[in-house]
PDB file of N, CA and C in Angstrom:
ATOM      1  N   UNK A   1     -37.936-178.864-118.619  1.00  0.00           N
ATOM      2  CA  UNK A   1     -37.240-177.610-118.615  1.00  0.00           C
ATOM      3  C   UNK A   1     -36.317-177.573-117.408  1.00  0.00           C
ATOM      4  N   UNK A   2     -35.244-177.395-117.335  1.00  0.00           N
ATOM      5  CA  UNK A   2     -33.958-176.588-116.473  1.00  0.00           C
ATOM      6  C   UNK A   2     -34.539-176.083-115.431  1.00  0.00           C
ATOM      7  N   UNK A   3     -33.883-176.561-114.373  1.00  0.00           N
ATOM      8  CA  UNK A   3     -34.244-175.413-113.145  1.00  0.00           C
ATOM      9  C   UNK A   3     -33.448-173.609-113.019  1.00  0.00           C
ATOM     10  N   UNK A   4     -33.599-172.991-113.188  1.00  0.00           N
ATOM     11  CA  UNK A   4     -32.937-171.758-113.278  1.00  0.00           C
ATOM     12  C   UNK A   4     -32.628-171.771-111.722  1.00  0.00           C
ATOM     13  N   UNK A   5     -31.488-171.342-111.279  1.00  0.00           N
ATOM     14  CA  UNK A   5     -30.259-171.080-110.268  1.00  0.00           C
ATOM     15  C   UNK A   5     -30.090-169.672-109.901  1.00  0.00           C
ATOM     16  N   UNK A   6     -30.820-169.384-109.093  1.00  0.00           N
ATOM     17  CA  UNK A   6     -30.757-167.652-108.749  1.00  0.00           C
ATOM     18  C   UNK A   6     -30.653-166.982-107.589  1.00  0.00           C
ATOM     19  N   UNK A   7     -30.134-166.250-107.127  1.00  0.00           N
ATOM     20  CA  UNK A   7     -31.078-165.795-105.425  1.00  0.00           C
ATOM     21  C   UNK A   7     -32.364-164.866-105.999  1.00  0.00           C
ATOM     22  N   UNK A   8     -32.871-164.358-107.156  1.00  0.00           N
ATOM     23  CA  UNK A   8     -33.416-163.649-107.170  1.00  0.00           C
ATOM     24  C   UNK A   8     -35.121-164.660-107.771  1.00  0.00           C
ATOM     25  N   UNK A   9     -34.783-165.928-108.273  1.00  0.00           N
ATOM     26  CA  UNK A   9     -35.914-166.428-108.399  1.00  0.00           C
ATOM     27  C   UNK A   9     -35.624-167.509-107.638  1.00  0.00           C
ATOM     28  N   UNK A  10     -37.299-168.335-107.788  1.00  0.00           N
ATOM     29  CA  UNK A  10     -37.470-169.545-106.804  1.00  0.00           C
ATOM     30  C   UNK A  10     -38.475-170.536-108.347  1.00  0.00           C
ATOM     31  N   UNK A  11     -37.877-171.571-108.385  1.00  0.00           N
ATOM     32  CA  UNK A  11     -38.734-171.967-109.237  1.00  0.00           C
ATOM     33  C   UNK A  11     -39.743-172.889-108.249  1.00  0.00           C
ATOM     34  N   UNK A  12     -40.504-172.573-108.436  1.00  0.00           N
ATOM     35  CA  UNK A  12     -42.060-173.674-108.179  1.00  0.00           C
ATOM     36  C   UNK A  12     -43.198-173.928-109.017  1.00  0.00           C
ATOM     37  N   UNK A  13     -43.358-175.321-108.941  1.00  0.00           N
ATOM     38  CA  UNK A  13     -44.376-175.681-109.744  1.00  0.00           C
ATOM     39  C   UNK A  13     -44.384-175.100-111.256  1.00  0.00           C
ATOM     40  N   UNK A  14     -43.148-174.919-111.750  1.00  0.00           N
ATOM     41  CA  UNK A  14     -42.873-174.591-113.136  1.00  0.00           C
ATOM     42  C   UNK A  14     -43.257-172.772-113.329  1.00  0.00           C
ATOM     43  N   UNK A  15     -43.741-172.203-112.160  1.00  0.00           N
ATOM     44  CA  UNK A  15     -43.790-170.601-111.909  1.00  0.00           C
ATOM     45  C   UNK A  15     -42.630-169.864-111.488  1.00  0.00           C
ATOM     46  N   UNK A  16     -42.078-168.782-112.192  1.00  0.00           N
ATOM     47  CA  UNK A  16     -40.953-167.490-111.160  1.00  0.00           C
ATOM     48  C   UNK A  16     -41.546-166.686-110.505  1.00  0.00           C
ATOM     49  N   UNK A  17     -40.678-166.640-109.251  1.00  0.00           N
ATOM     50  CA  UNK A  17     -41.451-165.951-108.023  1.00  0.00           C
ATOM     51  C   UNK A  17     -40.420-164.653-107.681  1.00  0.00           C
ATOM     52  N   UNK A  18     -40.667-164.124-107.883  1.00  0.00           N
ATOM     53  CA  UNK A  18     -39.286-162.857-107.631  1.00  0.00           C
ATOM     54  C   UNK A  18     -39.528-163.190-106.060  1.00  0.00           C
ATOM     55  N   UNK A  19     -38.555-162.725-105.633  1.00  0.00           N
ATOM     56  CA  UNK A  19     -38.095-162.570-104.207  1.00  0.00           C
ATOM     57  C   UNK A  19     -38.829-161.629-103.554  1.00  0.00           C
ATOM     58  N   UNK A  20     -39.326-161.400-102.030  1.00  0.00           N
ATOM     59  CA  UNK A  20     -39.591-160.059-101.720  1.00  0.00           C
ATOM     60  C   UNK A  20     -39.089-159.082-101.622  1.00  0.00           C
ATOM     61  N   UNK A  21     -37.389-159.084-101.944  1.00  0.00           N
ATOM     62  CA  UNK A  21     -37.213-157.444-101.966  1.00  0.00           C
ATOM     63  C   UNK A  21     -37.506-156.810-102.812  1.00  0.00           C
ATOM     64  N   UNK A  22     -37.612-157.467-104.580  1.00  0.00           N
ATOM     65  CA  UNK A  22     -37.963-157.243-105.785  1.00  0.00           C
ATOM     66  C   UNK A  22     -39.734-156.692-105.665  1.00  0.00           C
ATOM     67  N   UNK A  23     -39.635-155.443-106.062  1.00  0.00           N
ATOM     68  CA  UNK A  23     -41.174-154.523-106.194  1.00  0.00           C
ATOM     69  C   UNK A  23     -41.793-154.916-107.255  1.00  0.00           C
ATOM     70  N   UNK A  24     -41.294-154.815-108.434  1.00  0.00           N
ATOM     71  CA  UNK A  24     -41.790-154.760-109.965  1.00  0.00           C
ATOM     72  C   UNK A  24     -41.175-155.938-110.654  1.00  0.00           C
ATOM     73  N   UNK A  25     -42.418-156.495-111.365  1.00  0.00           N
ATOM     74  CA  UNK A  25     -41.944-157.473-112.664  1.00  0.00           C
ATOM     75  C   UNK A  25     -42.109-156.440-113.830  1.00  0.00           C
ATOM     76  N   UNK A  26     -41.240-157.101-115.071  1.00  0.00           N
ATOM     77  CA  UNK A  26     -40.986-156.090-116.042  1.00  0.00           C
ATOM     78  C   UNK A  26     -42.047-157.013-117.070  1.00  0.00           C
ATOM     79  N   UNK A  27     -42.683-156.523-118.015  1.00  0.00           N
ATOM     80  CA  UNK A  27     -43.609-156.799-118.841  1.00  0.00           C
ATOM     81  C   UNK A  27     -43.268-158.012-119.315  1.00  0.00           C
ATOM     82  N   UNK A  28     -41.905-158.106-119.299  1.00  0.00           N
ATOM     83  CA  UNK A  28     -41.239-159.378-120.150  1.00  0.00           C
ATOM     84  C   UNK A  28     -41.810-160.448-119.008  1.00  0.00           C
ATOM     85  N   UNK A  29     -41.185-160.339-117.573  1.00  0.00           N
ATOM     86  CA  UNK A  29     -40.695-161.547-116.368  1.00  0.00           C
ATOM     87  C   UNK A  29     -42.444-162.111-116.396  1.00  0.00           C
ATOM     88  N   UNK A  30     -43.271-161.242-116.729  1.00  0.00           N
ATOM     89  CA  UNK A  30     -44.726-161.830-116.460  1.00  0.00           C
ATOM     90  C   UNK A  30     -45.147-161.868-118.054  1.00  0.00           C
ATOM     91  N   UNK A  31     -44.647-161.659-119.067  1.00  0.00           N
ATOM     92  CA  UNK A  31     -45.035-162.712-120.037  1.00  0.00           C
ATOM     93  C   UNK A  31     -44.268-164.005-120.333  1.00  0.00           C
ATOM     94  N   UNK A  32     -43.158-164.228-119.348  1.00  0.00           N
ATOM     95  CA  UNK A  32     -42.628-165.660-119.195  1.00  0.00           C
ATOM     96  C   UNK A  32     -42.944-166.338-118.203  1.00  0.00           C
ATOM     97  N   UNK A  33     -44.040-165.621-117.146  1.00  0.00           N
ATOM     98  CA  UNK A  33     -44.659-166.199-115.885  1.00  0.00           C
ATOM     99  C   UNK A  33     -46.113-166.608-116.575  1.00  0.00           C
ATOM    100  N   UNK A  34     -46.574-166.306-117.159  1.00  0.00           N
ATOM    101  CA  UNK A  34     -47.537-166.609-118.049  1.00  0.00           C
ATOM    102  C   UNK A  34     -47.538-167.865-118.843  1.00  0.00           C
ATOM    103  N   UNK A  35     -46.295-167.657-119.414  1.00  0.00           N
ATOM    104  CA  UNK A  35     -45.918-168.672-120.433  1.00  0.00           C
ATOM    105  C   UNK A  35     -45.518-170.038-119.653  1.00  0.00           C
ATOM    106  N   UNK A  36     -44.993-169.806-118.563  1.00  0.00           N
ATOM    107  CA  UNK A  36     -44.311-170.923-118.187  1.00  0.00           C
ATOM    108  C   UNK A  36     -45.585-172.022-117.387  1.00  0.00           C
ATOM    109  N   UNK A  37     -46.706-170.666-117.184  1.00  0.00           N
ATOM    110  CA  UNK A  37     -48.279-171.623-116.315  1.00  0.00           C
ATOM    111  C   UNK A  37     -48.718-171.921-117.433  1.00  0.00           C
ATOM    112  N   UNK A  38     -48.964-171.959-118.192  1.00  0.00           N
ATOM    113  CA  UNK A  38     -49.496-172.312-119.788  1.00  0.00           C
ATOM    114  C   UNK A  38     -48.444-173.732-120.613  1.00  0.00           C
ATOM    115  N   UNK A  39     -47.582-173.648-119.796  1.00  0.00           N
ATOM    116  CA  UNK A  39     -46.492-174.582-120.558  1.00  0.00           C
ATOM    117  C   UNK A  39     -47.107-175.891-120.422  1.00  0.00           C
ATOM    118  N   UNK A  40     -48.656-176.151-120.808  1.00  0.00           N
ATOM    119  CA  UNK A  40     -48.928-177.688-120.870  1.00  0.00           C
ATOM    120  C   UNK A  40     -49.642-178.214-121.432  1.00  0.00           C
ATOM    121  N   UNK A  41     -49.064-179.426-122.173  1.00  0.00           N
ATOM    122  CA  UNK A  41     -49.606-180.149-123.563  1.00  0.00           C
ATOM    123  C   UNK A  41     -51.149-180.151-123.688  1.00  0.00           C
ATOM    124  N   UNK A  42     -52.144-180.203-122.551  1.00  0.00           N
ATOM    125  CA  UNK A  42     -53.045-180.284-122.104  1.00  0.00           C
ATOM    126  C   UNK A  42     -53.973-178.882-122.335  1.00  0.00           C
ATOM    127  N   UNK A  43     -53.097-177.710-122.089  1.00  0.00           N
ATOM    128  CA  UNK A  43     -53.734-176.511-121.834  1.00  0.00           C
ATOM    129  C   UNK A  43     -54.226-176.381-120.363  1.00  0.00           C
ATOM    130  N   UNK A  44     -54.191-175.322-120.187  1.00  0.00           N
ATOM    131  CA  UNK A  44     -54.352-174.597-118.565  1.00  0.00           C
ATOM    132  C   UNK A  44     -55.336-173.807-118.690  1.00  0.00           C
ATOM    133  N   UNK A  45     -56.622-173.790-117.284  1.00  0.00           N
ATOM    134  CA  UNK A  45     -57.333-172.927-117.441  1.00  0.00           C
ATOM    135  C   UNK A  45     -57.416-171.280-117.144  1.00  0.00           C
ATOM    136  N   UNK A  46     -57.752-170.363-117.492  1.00  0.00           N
ATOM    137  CA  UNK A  46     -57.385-168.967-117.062  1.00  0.00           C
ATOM    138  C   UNK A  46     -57.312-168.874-115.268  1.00  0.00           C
ATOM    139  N   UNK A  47     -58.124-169.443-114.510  1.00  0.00           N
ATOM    140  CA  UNK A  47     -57.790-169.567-113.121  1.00  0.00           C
ATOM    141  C   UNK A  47     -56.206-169.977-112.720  1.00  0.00           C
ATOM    142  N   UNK A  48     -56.093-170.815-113.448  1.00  0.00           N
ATOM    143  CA  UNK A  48     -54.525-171.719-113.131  1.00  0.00           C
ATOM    144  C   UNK A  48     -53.102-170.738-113.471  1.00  0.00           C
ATOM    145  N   UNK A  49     -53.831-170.283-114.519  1.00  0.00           N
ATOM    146  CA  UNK A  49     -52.590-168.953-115.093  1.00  0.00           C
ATOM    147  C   UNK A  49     -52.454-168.126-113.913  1.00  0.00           C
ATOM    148  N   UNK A  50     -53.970-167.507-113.645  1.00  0.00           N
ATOM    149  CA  UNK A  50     -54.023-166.093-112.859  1.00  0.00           C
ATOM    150  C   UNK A  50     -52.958-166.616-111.172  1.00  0.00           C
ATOM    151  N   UNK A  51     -52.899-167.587-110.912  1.00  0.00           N
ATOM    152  CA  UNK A  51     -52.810-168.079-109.595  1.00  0.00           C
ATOM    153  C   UNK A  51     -51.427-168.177-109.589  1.00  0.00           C
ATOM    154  N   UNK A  52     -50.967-169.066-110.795  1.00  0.00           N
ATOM    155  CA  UNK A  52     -49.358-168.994-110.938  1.00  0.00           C
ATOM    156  C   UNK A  52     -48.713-167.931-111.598  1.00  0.00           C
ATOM    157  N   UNK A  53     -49.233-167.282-111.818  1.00  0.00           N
ATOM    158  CA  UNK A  53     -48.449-165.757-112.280  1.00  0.00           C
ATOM    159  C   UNK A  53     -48.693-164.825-111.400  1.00  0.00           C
ATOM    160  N   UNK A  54     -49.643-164.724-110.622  1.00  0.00           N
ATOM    161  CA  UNK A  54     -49.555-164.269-109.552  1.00  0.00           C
ATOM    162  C   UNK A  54     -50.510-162.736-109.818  1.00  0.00           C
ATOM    163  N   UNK A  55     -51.123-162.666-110.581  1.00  0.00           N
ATOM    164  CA  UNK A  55     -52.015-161.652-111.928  1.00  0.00           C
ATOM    165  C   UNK A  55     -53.650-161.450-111.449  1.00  0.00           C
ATOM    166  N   UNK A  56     -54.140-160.624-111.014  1.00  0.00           N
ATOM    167  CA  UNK A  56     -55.648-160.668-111.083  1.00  0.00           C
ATOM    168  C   UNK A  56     -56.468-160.962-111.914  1.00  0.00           C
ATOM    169  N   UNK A  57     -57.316-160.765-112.619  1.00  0.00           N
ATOM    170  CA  UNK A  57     -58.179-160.990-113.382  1.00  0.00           C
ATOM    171  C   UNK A  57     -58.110-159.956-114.633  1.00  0.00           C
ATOM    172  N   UNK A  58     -58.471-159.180-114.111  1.00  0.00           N
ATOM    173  CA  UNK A  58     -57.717-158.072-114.970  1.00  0.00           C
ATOM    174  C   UNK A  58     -56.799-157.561-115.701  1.00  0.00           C
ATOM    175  N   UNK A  59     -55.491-157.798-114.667  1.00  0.00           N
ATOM    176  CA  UNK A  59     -54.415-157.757-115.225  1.00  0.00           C
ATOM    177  C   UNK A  59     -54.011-158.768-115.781  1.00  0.00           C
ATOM    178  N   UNK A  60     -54.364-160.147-115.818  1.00  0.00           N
ATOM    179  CA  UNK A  60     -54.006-161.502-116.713  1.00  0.00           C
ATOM    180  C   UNK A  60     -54.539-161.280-118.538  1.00  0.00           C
ATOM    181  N   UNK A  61     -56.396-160.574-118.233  1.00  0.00           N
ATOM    182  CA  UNK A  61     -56.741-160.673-119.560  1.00  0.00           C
ATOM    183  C   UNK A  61     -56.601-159.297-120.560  1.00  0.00           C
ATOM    184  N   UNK A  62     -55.132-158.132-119.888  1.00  0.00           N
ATOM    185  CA  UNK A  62     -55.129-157.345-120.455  1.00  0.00           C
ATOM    186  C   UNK A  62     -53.227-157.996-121.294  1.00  0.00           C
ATOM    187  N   UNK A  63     -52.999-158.796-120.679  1.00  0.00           N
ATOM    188  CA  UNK A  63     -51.495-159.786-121.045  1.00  0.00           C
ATOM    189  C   UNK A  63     -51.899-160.160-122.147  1.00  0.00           C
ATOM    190  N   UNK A  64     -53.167-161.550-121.960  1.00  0.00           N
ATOM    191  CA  UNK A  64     -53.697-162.710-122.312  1.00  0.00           C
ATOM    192  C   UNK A  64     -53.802-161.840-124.081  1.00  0.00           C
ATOM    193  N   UNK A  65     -54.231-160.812-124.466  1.00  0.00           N
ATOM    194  CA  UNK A  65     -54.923-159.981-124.848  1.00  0.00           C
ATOM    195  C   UNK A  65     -53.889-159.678-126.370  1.00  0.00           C
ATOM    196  N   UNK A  66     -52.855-159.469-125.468  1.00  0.00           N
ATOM    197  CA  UNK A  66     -51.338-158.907-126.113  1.00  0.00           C
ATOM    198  C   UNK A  66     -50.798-160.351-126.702  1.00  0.00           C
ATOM    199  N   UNK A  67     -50.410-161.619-125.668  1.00  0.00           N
ATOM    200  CA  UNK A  67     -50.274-163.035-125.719  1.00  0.00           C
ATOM    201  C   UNK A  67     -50.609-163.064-127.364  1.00  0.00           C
ATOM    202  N   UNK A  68     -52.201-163.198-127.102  1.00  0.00           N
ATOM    203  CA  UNK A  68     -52.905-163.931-128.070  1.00  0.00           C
ATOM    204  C   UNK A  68     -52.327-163.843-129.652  1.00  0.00           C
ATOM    205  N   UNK A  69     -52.291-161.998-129.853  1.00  0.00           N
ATOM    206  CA  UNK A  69     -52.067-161.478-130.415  1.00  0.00           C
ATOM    207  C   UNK A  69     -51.378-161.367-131.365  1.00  0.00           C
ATOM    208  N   UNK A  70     -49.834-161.818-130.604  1.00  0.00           N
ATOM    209  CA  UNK A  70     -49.019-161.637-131.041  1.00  0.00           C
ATOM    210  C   UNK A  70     -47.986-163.452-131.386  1.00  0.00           C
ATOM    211  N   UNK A  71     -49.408-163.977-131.128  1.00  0.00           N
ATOM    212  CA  UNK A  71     -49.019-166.176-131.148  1.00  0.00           C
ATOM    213  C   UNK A  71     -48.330-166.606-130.271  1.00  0.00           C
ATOM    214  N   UNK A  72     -48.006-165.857-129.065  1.00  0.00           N
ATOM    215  CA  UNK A  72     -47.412-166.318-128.221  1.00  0.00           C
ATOM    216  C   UNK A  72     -48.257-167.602-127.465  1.00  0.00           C
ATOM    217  N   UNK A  73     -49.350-167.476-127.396  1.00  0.00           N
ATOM    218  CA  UNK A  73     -50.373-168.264-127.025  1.00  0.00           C
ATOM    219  C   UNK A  73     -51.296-168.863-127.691  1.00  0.00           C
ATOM    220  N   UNK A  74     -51.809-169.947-128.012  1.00  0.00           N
ATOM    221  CA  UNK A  74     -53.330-170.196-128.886  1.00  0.00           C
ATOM    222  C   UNK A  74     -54.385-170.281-127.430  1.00  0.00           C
ATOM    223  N   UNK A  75     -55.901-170.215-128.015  1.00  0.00           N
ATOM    224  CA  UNK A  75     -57.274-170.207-126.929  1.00  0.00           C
ATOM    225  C   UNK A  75     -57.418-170.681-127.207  1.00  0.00           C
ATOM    226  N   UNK A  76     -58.189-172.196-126.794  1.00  0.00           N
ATOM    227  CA  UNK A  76     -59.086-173.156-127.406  1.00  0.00           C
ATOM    228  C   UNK A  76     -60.235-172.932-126.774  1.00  0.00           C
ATOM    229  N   UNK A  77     -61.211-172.201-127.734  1.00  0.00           N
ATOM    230  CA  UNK A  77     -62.393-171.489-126.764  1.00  0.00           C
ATOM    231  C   UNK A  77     -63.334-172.870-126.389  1.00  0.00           C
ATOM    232  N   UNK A  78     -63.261-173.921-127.495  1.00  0.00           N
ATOM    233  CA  UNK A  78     -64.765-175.066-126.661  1.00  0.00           C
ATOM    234  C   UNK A  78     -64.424-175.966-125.734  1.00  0.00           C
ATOM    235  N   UNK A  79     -63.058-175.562-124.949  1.00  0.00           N
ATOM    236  CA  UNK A  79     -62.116-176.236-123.813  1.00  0.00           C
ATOM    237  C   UNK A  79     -62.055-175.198-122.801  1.00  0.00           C
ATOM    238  N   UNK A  80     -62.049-173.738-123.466  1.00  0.00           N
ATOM    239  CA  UNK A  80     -61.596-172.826-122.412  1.00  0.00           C
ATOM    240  C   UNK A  80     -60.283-173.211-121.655  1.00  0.00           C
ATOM    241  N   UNK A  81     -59.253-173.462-122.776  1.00  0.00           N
ATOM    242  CA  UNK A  81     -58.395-173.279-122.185  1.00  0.00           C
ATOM    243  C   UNK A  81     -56.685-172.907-123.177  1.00  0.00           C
ATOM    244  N   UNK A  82     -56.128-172.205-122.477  1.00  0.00           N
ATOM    245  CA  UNK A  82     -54.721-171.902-123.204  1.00  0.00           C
ATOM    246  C   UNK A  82     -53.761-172.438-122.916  1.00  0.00           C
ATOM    247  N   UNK A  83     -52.880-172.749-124.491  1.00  0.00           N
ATOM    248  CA  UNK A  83     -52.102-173.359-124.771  1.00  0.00           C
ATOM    249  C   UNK A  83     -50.565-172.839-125.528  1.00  0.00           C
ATOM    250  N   UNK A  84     -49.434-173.016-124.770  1.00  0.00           N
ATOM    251  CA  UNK A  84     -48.597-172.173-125.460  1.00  0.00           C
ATOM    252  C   UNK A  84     -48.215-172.918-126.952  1.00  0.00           C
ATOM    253  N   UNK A  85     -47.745-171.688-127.181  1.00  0.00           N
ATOM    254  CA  UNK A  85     -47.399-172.070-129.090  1.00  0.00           C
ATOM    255  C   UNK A  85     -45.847-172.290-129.025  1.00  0.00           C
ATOM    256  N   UNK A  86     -45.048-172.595-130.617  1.00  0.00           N
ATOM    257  CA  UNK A  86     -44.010-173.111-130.437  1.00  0.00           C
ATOM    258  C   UNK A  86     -43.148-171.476-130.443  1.00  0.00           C
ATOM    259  N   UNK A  87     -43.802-170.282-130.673  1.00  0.00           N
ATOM    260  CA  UNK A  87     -43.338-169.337-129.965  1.00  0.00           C
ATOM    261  C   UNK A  87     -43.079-168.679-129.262  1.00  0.00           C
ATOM    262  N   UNK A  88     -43.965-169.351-128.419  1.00  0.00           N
ATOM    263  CA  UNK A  88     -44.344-169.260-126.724  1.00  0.00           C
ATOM    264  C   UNK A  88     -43.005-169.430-126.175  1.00  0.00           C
ATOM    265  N   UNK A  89     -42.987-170.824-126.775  1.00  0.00           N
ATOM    266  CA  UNK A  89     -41.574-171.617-126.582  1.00  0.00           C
ATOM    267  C   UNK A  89     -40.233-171.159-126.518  1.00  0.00           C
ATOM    268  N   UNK A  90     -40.242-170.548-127.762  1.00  0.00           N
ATOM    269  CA  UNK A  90     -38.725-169.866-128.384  1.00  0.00           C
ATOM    270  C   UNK A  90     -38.657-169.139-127.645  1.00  0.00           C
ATOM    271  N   UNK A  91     -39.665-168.172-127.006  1.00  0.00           N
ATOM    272  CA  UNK A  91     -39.712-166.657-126.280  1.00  0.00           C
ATOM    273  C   UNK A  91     -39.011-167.205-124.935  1.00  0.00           C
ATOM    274  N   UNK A  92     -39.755-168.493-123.859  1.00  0.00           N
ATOM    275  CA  UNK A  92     -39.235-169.040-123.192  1.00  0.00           C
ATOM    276  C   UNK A  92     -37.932-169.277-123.247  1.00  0.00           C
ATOM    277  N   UNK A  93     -37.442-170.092-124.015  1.00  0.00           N
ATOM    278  CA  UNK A  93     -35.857-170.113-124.304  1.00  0.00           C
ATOM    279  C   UNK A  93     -35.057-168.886-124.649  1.00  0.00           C
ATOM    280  N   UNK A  94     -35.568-168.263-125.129  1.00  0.00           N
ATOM    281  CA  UNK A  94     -34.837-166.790-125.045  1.00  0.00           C
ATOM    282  C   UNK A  94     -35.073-165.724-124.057  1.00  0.00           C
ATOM    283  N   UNK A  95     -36.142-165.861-122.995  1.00  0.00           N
ATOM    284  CA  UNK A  95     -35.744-165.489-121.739  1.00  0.00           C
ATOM    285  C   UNK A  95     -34.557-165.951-121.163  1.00  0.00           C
ATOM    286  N   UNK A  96     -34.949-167.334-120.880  1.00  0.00           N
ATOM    287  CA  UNK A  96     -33.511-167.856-119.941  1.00  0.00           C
ATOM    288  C   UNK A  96     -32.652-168.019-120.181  1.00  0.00           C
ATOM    289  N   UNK A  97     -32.266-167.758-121.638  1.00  0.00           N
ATOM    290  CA  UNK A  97     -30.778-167.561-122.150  1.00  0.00           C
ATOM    291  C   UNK A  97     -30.000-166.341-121.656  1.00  0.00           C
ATOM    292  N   UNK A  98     -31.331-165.190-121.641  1.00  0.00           N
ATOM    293  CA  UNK A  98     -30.946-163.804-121.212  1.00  0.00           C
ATOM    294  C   UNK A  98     -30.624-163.378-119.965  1.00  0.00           C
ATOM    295  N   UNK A  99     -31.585-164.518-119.502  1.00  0.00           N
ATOM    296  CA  UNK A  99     -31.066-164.347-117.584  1.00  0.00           C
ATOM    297  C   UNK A  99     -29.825-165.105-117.319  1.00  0.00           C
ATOM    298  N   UNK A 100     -30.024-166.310-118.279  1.00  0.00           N
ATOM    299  CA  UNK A 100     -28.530-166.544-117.897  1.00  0.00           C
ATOM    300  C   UNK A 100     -26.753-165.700-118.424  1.00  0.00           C
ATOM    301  N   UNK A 101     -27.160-164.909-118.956  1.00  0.00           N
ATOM    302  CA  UNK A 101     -26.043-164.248-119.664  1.00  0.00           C
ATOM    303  C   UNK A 101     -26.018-162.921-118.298  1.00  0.00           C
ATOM    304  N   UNK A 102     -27.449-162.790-117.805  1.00  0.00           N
ATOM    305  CA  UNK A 102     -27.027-161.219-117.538  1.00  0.00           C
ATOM    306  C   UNK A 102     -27.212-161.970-115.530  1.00  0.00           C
ATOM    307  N   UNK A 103     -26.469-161.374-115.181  1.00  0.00           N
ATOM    308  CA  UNK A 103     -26.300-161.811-113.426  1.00  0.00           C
ATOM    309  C   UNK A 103     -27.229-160.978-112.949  1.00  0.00           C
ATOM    310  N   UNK A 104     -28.592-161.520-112.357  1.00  0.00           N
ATOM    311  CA  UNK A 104     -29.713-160.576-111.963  1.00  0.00           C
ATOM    312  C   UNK A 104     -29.280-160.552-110.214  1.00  0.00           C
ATOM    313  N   UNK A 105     -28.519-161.360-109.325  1.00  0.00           N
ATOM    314  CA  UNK A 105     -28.058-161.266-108.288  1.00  0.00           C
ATOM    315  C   UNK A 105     -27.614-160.055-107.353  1.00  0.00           C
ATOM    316  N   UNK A 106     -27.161-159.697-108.532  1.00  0.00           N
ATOM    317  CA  UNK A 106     -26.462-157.795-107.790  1.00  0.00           C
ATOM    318  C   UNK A 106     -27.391-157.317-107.556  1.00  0.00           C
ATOM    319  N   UNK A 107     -27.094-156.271-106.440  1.00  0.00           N
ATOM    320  CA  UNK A 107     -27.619-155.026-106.346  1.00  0.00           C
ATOM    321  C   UNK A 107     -27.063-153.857-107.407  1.00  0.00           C
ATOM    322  N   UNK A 108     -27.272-153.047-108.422  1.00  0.00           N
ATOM    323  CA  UNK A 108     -26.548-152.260-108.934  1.00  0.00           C
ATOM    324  C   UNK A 108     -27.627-150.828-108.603  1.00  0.00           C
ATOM    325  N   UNK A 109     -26.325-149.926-108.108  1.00  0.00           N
ATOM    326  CA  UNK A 109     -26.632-148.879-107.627  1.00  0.00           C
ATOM    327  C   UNK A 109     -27.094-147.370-109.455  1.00  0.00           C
ATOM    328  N   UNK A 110     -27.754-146.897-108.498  1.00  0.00           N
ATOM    329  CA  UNK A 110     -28.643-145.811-109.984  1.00  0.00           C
ATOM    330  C   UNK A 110     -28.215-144.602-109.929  1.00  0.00           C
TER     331      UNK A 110
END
């Protein structure tokens, strides 16, 4: 995957890190922070998600929950571990199409 080019993200270890002036992720930026710790052929364990998304426990398996749900994700419960789907995928690619169309750099005043 592409490195995305931003002042407002940092890619690491295949995770987006908003910046510290940024307060709030929007439901979307942390179901593609999700997606993107999950992005492996292997599957990732719920610790590995919670750590690179940056998510408590709580707040990961009330995502995970929605994820599942909706196929963004498969569970492989006798591995305990999650694996993104090829919609996972598409969703991925249609995030960063969107960030790349829209300039998240500005400040725009309210």
């Amino acid at each position: 995957m592409r490195m995305l080019t931003s002042t407002r993200h940092i890619k690491i270890d295949c995770v987006f890190i908003k910046a510290l002036r940024m307060k709030y992720r929007s439901r979307t930026d942390i179901f593609a922070s999700i997606l993107q710790s999950a992005n492996d052929p292997k599957g990732v364990g719920i610790t590995t998600i919670m750590y690179k998304s940056f998510l408590s426990h709580y707040q990961l398996k009330k995502y995970l929950s929605i994820m599942l749900e909706n196929g963004l994700l498969k569970h492989e419960a006798e591995e305990h571990l999650y694996k993104i789907t090829e919609k996972g995928l598409r969703f991925l690619q249609l995030f960063s199409n969107i960030n790349d169309l829209i300039d998240t750099t500005k400040e725009y005043s309210t």
